[in-house]
Protein backbone atom coordinates (compact mmCIF):
# COMPACT_ATOMS: atom_id res chain seq x y z
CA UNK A 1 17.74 -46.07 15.24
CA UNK A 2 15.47 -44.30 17.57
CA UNK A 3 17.03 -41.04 17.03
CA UNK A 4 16.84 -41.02 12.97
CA UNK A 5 13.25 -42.21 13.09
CA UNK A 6 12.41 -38.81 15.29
CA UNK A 7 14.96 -36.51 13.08
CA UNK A 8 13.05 -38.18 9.64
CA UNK A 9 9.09 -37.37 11.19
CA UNK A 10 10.45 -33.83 12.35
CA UNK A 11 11.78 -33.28 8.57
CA UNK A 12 8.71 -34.76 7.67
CA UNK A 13 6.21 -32.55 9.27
CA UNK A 14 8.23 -29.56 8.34
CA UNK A 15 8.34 -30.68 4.57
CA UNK A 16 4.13 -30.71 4.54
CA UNK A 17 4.48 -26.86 5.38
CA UNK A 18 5.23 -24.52 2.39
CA UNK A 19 7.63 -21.28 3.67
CA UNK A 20 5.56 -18.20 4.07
CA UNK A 21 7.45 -15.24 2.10
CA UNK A 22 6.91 -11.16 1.86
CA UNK A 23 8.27 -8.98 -0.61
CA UNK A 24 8.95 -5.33 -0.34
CA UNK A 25 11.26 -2.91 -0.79
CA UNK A 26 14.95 -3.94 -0.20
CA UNK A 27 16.62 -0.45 -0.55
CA UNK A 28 15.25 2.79 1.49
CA UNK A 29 12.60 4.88 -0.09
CA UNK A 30 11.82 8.30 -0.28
CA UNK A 31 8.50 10.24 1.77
CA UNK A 32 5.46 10.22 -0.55
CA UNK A 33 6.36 7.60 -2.74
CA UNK A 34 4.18 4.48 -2.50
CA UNK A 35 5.18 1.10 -0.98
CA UNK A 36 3.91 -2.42 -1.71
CA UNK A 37 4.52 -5.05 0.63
CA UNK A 38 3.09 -9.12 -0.42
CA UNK A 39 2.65 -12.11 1.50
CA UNK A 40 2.29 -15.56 -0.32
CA UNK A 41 3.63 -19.14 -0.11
CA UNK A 42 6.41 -21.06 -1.69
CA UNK A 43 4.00 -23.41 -2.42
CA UNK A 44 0.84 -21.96 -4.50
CA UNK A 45 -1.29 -24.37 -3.39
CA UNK A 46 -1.41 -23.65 0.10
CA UNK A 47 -4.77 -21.60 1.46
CA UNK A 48 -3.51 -17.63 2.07
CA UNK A 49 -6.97 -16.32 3.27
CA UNK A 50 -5.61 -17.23 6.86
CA UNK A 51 -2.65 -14.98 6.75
CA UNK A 52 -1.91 -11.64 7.79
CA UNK A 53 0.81 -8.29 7.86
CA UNK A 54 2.65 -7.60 11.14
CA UNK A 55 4.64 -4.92 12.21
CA UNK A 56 7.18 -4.62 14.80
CA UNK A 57 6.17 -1.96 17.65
CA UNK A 58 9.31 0.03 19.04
CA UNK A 59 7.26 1.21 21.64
CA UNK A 60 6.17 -1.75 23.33
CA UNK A 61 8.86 -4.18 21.91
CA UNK A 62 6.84 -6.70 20.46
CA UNK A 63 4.58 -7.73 16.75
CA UNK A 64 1.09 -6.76 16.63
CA UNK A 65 -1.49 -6.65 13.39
CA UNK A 66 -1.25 -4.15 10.55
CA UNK A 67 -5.00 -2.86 10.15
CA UNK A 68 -6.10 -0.55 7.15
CA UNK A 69 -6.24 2.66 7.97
CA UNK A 70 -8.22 5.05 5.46
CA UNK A 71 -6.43 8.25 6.43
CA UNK A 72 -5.26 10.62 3.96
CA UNK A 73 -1.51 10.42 3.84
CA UNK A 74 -1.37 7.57 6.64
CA UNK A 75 -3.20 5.41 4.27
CA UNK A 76 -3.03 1.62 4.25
CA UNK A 77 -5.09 -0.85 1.87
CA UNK A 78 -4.66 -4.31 2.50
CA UNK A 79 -5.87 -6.71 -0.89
CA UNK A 80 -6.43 -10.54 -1.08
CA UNK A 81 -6.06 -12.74 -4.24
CA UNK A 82 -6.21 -16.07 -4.90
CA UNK A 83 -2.60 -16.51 -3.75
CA UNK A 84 -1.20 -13.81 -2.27
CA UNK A 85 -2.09 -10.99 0.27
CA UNK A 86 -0.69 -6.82 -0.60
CA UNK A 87 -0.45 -4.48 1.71
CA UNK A 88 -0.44 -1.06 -0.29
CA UNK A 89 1.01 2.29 1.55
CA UNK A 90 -0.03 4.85 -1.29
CA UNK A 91 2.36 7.81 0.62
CA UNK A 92 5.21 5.93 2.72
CA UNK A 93 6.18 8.30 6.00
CA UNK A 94 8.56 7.94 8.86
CA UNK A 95 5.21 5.91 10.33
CA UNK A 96 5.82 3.17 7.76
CA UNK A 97 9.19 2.43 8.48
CA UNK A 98 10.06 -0.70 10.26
CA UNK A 99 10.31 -4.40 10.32
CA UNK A 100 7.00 -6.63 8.56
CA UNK A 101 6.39 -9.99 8.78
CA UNK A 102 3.69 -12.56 7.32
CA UNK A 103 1.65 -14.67 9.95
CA UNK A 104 -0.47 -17.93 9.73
CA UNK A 105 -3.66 -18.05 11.90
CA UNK A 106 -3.97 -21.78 11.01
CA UNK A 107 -4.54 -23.95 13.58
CA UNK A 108 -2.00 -27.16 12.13
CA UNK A 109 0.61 -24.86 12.21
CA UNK A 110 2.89 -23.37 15.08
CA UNK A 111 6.10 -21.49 15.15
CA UNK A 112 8.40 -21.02 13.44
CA UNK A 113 6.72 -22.19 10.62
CA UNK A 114 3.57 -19.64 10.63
CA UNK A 115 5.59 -17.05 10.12
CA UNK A 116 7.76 -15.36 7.41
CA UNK A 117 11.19 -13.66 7.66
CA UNK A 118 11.24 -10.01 8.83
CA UNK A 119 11.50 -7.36 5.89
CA UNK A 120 12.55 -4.24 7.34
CA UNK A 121 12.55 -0.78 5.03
CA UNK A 122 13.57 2.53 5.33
CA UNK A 123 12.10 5.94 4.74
CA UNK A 124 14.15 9.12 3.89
CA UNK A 125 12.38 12.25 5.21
CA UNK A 126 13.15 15.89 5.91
CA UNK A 127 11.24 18.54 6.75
CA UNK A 128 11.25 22.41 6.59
CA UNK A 129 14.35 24.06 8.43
CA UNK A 130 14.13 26.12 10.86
CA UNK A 131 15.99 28.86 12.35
CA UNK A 132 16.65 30.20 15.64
CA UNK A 133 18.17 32.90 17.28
CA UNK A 134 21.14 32.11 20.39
CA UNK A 135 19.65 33.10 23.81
CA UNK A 136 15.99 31.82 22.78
CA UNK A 137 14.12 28.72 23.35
CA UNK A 138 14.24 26.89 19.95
CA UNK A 139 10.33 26.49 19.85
CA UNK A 140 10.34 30.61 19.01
CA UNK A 141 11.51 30.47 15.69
CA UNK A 142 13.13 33.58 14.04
CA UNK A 143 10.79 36.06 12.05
CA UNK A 144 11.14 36.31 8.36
CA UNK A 145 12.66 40.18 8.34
CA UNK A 146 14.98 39.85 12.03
CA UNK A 147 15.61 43.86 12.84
CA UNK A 148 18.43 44.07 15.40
CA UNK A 149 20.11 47.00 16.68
CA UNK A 150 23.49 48.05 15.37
CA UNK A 151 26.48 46.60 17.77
CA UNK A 152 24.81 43.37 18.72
CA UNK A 153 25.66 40.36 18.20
CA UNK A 154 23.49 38.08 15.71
CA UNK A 155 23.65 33.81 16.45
CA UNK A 156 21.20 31.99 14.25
CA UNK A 157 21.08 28.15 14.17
CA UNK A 158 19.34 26.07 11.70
CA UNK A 159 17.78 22.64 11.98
CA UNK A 160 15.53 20.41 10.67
CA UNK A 161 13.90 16.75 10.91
CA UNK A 162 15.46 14.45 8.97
CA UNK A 163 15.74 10.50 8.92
CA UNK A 164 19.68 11.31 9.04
CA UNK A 165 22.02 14.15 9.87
CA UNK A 166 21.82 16.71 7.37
CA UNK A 167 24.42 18.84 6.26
CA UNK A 168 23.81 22.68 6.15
CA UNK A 169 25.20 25.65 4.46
CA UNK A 170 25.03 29.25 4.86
CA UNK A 171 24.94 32.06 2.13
CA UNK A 172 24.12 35.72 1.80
CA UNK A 173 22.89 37.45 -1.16
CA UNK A 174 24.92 38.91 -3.30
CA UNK A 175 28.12 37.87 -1.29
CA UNK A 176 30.33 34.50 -2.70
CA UNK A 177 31.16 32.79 0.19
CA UNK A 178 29.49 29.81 1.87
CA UNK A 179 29.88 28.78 5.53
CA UNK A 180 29.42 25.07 6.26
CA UNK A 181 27.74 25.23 9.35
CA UNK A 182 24.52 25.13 11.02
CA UNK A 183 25.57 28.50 12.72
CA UNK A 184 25.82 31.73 11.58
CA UNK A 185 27.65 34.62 14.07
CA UNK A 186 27.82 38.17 12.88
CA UNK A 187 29.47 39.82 15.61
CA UNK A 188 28.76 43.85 16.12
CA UNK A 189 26.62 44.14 13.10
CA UNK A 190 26.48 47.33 10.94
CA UNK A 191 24.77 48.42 8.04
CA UNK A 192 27.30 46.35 6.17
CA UNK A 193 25.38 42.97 7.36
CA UNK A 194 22.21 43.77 5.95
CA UNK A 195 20.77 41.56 3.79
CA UNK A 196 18.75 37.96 2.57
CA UNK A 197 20.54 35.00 4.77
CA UNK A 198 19.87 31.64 3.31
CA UNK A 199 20.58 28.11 5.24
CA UNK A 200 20.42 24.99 3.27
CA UNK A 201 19.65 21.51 4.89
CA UNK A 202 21.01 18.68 2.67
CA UNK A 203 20.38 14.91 2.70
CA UNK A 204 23.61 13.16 3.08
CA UNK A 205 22.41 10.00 1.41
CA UNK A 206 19.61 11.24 -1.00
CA UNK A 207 21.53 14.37 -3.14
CA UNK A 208 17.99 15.68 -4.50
CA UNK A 209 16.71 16.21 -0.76
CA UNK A 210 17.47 19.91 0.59
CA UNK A 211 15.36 22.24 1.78
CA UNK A 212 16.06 26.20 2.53
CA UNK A 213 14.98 28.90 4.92
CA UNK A 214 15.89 32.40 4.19
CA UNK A 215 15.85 35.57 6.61
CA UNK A 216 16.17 38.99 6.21
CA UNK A 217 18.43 40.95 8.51
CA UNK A 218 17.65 44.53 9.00
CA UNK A 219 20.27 46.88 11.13
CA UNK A 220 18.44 49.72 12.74
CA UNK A 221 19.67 52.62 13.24
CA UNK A 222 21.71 53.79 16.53
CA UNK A 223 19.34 56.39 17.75
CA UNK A 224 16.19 53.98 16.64
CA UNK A 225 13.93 53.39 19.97
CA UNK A 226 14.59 49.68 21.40
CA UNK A 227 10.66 48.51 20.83
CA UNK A 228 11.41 48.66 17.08
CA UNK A 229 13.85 45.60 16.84
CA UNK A 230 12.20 42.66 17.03
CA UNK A 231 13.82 41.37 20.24
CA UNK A 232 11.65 44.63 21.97
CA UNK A 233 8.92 43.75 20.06
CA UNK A 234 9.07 39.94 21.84
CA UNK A 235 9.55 41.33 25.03
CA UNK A 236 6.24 44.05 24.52
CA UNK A 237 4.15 40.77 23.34
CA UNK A 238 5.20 38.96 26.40
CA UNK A 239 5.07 41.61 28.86
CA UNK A 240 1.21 41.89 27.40
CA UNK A 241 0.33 38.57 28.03
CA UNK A 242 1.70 38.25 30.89
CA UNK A 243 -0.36 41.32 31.89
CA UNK A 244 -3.55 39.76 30.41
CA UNK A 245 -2.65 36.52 32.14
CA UNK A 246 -2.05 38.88 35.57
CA UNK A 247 -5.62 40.41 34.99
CA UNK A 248 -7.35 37.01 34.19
CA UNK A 249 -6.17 35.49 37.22
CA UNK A 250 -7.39 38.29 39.34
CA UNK A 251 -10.67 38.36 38.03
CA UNK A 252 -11.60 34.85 38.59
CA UNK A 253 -10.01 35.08 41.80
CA UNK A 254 -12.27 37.66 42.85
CA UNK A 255 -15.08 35.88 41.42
CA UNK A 256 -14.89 32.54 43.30
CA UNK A 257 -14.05 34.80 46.40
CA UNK A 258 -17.50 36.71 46.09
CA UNK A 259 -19.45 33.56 44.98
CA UNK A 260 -17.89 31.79 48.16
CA UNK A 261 -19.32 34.62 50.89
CA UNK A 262 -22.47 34.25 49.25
CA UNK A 263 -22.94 30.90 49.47
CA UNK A 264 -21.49 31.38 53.19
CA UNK A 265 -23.76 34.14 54.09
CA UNK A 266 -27.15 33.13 52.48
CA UNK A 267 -29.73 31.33 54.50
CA UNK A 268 -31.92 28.20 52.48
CA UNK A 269 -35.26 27.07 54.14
CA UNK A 270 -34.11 24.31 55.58
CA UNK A 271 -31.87 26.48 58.32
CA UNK A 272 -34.08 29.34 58.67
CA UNK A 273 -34.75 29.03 62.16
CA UNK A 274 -37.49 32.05 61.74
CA UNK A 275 -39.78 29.90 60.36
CA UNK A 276 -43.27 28.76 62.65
CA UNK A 277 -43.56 25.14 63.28
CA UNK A 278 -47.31 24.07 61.08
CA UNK A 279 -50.25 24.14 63.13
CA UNK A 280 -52.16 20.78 62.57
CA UNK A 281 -55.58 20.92 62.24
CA UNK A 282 -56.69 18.09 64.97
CA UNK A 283 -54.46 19.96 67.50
CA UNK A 284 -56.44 23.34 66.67
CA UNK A 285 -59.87 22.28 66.99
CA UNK A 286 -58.87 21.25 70.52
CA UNK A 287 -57.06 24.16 72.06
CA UNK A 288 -59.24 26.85 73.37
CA UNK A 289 -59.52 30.60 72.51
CA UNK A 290 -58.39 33.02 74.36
CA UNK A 291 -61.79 34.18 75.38
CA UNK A 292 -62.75 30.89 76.64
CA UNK A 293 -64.86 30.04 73.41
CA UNK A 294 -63.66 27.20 71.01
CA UNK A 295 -63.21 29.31 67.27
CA UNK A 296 -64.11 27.61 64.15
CA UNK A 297 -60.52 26.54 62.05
CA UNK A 298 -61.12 28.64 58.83
């Protein structure tokens, strides 16, 4: 008897609490395109102006408060009505993406009932692609016209950001064939190679997101002097700097070495030892003059 008594308050207490619901997207949405997210109550009649968003922090593993932001493309306006709360993203990024959830501040009411289900939302993004060449750190990306020398060998790779794999595709212009690959190897290029090389990134779940990067291939020829391909051309550029770096170092060097002998060798008042001890003027009116004769202190 005991025992149905407790499970009919429980029920009870959890029957004077309407269920705390958000909306949002259900399906993945594209970057740019605006997102609404709203937080009301099952029950109308129920007071929303104690509620609030929440997002799930990957970082640190745990809910904390949505705030508005003003920023320009990181925008977020958060609106109040009589019965509902909207959380407006006017240009959804991969920063919007994640897992929301509607929260009671109200005192009467504890979890799990001050808080709403998790609605979690996904944002499809790529960006530019990029290409670089085999042999160089991926942060040097290729120049728009590459000029190699005739013989070598030519590896260019292309990538971009995306919210999944993309798929990428290689073309020349003016030739029909496509490689399906993020890598393109010419091997002992000639004349033959020149040309406009295209990649393609592709969205594998969103067909109207690709993005290209094209670059121009130049063969120089055999006799041309190694500064003119654009490899020499990286290595005169850093050999520079690194020169300039050299001669920067030096001079500041030199600088604090000077500064320090300086300070070493110069003498403040404090340690001038050349300096007469003051002559008080009781002390002088009492000391006689050489002659014998007291002399007036001037």
């Amino acid at each position: 008897m005991k025992v149905l008594l407790v499970v009919a308050l429980v029920s009870l207490i959890h029957g004077s609490y309407a269920t705390l619901l958000i909306k949002g997207p259900t399906q993945p949405v594209l970057e740019g395109d605006p997102v609404a997210l709203e937080c009301l109550y099952s029950d109308s009649e129920h007071n929303i102006s104690q509620v609030r968003f929440e997002i799930f922090s990957k970082s640190i593993k745990m809910w904390r408060p949505v705030y508005e932001r003003p920023w320009c493309f990181y925008s977020m306006e958060i609106e109040r009505a009589a019965d509902r709360i909207v959380l407006s993203i006017p240009y959804a990024g991969k920063s919007s993406e994640g897992s929301y959830r509607c929260v009671s501040d109200a005192e009467n009411v504890t979890a799990p009932d001050n808080s709403s289900q998790p609605l979690a939302f996904k944002v499809h993004y790529m960006g530019e692609p990029s290409v670089s060449r085999e042999g160089y750190t991926l942060y040097l990306s290729v120049p728009q016209e590459l000029k190699v020398q005739a013989g070598d060998d030519v590896v260019l790779k292309c990538f971009a950001s995306s919210s999944e794999e993309p798929s990428y595709f290689w073309r020349k212009e003016g030739s029909d064939w496509i490689l399906p690959s993020s890598m393109l190897t010419l091997k002992k290029v000639s004349v033959t190679d020149e040309g406009q090389y295209t990649c393609t990134a592709e969205h594998p779940s969103v067909e109207s997101l690709s993005k290209k990067h094209t670059v121009r291939i130049t063969v120089l020829p055999e006799d041309a002097p190694w500064y003119e391909s654009s490899n020499g051309r990286l290595i005169l550029m850093t050999s520079a700097s690194a020169v300039a770096l050299l001669v920067f170092s030096l001079s500041v060097s030199v600088f604090l070495c000077r500064r320090a002998k300086q300070t070493k060798t110069s003498k403040g008042p404090i340690d001038d030892r050349s300096q007469k001890k003051p002559i008080y003027k009781a002390s002088s009116e009492s000391l006689p003059s050489a002659c014998g004769d007291k002399q007036p202190l001037v």
